[in-house]
Protein backbone atom coordinates (compact mmCIF):
# COMPACT_ATOMS: atom_id res chain seq x y z
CA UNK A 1 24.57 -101.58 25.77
CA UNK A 2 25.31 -98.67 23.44
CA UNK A 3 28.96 -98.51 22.31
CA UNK A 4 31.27 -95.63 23.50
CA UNK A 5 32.93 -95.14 20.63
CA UNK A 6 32.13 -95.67 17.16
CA UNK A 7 34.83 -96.96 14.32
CA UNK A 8 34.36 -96.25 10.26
CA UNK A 9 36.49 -96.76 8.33
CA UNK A 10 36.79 -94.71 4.66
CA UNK A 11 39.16 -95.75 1.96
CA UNK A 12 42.44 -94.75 4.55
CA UNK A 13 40.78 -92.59 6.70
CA UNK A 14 39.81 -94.08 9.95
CA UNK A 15 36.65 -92.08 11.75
CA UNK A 16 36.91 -92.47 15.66
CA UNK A 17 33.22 -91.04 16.94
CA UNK A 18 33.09 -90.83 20.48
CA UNK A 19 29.81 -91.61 21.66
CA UNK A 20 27.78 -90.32 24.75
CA UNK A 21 26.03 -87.71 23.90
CA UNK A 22 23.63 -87.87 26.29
CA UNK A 23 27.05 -87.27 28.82
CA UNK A 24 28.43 -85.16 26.23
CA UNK A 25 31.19 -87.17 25.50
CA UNK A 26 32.28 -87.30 28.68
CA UNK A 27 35.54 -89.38 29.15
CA UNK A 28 35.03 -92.18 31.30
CA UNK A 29 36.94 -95.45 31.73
CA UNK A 30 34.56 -97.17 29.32
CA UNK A 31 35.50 -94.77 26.80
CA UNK A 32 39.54 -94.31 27.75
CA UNK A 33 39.48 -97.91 27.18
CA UNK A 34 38.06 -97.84 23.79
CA UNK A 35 39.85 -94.97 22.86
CA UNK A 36 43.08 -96.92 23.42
CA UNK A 37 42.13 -100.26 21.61
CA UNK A 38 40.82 -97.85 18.81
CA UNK A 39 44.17 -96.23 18.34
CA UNK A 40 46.15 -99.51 18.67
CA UNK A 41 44.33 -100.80 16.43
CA UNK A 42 44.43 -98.09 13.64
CA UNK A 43 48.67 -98.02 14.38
CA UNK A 44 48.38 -101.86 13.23
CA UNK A 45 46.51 -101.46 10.47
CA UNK A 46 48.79 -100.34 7.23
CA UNK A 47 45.57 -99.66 5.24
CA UNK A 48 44.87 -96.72 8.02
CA UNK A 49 46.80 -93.76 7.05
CA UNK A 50 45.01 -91.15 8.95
CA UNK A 51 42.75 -90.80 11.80
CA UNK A 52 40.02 -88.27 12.33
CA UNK A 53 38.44 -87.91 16.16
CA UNK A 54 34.94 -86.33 16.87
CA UNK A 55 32.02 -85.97 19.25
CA UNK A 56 28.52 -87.42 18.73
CA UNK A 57 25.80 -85.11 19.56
CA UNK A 58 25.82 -81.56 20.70
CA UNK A 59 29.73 -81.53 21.92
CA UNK A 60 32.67 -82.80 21.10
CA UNK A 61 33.36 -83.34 24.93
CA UNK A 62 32.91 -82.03 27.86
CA UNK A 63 35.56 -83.66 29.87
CA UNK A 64 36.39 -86.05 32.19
CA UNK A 65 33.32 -87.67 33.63
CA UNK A 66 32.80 -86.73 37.37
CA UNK A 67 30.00 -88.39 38.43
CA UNK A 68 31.20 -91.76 39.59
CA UNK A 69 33.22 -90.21 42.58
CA UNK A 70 36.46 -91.52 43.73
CA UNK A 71 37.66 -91.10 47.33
CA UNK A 72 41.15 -91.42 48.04
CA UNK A 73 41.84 -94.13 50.53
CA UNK A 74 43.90 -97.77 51.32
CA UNK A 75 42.03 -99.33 49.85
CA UNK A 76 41.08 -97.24 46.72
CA UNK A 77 44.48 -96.54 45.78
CA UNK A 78 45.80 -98.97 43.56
CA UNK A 79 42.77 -99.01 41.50
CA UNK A 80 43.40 -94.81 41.37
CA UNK A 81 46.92 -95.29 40.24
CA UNK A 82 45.66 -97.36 37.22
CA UNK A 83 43.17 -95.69 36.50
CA UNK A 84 45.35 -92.09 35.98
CA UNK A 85 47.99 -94.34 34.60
CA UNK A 86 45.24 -95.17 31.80
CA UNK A 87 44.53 -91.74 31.09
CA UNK A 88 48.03 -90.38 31.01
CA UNK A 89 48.58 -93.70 28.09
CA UNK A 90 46.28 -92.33 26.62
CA UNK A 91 47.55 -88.96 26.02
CA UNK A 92 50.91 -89.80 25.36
CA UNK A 93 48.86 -92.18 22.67
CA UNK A 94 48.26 -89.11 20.74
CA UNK A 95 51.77 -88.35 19.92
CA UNK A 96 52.98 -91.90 19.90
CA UNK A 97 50.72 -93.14 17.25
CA UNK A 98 52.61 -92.22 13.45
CA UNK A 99 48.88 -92.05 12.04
CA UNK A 100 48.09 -88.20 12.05
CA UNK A 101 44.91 -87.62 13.79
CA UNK A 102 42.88 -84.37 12.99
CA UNK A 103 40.24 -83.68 15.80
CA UNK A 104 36.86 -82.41 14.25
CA UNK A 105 35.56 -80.09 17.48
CA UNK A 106 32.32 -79.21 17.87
CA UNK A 107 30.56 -77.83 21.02
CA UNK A 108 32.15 -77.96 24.17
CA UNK A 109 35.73 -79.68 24.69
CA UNK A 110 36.35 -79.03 28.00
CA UNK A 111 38.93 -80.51 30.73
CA UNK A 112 40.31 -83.64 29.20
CA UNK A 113 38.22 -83.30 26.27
CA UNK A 114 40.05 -79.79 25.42
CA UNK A 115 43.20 -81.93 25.89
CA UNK A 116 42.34 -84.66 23.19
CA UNK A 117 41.24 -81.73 20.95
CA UNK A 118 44.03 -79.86 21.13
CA UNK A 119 46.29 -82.99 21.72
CA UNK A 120 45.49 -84.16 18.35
CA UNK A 121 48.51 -83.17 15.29
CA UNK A 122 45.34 -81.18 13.52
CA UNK A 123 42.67 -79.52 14.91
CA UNK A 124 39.66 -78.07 13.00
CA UNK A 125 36.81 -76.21 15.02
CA UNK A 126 33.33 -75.36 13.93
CA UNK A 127 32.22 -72.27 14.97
CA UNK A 128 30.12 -73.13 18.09
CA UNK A 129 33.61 -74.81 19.67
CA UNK A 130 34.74 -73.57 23.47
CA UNK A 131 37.61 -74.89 24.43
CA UNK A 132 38.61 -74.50 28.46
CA UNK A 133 39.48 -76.01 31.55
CA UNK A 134 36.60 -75.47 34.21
CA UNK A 135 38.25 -77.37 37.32
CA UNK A 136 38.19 -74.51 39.81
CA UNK A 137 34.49 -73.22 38.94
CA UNK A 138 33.55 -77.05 39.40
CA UNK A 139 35.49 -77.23 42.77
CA UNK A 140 37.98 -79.47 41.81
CA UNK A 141 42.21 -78.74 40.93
CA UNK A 142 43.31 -78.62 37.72
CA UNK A 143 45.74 -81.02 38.14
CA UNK A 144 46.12 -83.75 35.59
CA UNK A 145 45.31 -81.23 32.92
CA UNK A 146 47.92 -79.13 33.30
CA UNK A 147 50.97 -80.46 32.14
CA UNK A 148 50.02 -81.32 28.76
CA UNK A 149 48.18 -77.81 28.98
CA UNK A 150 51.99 -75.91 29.24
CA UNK A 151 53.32 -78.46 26.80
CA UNK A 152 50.55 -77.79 24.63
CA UNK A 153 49.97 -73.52 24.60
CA UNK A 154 52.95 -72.35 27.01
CA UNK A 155 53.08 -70.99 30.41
CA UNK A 156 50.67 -67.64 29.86
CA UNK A 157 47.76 -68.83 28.21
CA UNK A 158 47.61 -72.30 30.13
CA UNK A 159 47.85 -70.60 33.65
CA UNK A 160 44.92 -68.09 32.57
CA UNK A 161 42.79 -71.28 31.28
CA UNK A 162 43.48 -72.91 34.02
CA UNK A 163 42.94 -70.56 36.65
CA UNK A 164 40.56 -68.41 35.39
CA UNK A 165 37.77 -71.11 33.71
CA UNK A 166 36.91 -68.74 30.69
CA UNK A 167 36.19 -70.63 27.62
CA UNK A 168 38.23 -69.69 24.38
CA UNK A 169 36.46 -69.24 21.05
CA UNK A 170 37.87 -70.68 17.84
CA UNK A 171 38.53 -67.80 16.90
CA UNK A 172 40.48 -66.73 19.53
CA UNK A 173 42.37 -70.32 19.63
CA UNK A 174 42.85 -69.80 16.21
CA UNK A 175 44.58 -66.84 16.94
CA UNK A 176 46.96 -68.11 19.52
CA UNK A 177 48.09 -71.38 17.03
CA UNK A 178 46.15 -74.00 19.10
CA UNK A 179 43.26 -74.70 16.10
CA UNK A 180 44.12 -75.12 12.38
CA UNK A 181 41.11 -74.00 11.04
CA UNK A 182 37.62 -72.41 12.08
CA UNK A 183 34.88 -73.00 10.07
CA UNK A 184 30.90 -73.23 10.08
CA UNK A 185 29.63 -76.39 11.85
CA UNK A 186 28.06 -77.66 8.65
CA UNK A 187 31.15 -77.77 7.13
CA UNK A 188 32.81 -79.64 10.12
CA UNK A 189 33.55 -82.70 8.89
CA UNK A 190 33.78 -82.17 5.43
CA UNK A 191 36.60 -79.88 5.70
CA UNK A 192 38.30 -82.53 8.37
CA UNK A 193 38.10 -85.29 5.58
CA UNK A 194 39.47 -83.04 2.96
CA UNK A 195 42.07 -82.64 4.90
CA UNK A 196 42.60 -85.86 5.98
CA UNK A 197 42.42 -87.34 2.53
CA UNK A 198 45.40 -85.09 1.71
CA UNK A 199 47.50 -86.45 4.17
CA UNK A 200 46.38 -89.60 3.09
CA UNK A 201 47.73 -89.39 -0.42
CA UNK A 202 51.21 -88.82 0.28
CA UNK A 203 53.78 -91.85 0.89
CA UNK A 204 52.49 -93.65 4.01
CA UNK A 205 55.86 -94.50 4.88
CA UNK A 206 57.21 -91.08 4.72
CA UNK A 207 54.05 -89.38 6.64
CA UNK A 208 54.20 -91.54 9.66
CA UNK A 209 57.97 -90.75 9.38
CA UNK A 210 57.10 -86.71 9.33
CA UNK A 211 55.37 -87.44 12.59
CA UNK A 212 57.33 -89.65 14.20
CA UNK A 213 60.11 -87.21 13.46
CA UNK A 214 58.23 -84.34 14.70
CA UNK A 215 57.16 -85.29 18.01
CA UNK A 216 60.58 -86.51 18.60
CA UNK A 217 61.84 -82.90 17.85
CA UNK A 218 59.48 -81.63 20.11
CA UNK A 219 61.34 -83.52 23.57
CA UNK A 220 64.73 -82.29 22.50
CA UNK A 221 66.69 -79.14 22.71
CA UNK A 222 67.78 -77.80 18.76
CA UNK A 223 70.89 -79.60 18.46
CA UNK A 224 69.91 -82.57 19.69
CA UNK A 225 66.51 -82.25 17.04
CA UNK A 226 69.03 -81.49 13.87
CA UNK A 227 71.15 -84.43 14.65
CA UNK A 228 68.26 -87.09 14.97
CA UNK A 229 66.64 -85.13 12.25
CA UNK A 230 69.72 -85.84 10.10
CA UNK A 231 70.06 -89.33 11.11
CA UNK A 232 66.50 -90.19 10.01
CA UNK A 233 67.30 -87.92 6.63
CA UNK A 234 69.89 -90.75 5.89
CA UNK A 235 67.97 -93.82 6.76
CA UNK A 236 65.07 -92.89 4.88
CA UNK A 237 66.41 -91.37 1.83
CA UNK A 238 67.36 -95.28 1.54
CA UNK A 239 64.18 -95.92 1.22
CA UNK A 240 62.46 -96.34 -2.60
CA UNK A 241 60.08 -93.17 -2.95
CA UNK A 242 56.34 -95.24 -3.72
CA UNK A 243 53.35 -94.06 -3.36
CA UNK A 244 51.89 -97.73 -2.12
């Protein structure tokens, strides 16, 4: 059975590869599952300082996978309410992990694949990247995308994703702060290993803390973010400045 995900590891940079492209990518609970253990795993391991996430094949991916349907009844519902409690996990994995991750996007990254894309702390896009949220055309709601969708680009560009199912370029997510950098797709992940090797030369102690920090911010109103920001200023200015 071919694995869902792929792990490398180079020098501090851990390569997450997920890994059906014959689905393209799509997110089943095969591949939530190894996701999760993946991350977990990299958070453990000090000798990980950064994480980068791609796609196998010709997308990066194309969302959640439909295909194995799942009625709503008595007797389903238990097994539904663990299964969406895995998925939500794993988003809120994406923030509560202190490893930056940079998401290398190529193709399509669509649904819940355009959330782990743009869910990720960096996101690079080659060129032939479309990033949307195609619930309605495909009949269904675009429910569990859509909170992390307003968290992620505000109320007027996730209501017109969501609603009307037109793709956004790089370019054009470049433009509205939701992608980092564009750049041609043979350049892809050479550019999201520069990048990550960057971030992986600083203090290790004192990037995780940067994120940590940051994502913290992000849950509070200003105040609330300079006084915890503060705090953390004291405790880790106790802290000797190495770069081990």
């Amino acid at each position: 059975m071919e694995d869902v995900l792929l792990i490398e590891t180079r020098g501090a940079v851990r390569l997450l590869t997920l890994n059906r492209p014959s689905k393209l990518n799509a997110i089943n609970a095969d591949l939530v599952h190894a996701l999760t253990d993946a991350l977990l795993d990299a958070q453990a391991d000090d000798a990980v300082s950064v994480i980068v996430l791609a796609g196998a094949g010709r997308a990066f991916s194309a969302g959640a996978d439909t295909s194995v349907p799942r009625p709503l009844t008595v007797e389903t519902r238990p097994n539904l309410i663990k299964h969406g409690d895995t998925n939500i996990a794993l988003t809120k994995l994406l923030a509560r992990v202190d490893k930056p991750i940079i998401a290398a996007v190529h193709g399509y990254a669509l649904g819940a694949g355009c959330g782990l894309a743009l869910g990720s702390d960096l996101t690079i896009a080659a060129e032939s990247a479309k990033f949307g949220y195609p619930e309605l055309k495909a009949g269904l709601a675009a429910t569990s995308v859509t909170a992390q969708a307003v968290h992620l680009m505000g109320r007027k560009i996730a209501f017109e994703l969501l609603t009307l199912c037109e793709n956004l370029s790089p370019q054009r997510a470049y433009e509205l702060g939701m992608v980092n950098k564009v750049v041609p797709d043979d350049k892809l992940m050479e550019e999201a290993f520069a990048m990550a090797e960057k971030l992986a030369a600083w203090n290790k102690q004192f990037l995780w803390q940067t994120k940590r920090t940051f994502h913290r911010a992000t849950s509070m109103n200003m105040d609330q973010a300079l006084e915890m920001a503060r705090d953390v200023a004291i405790m880790m200015g106790r802290i000797p400045n190495q770069t081990a």
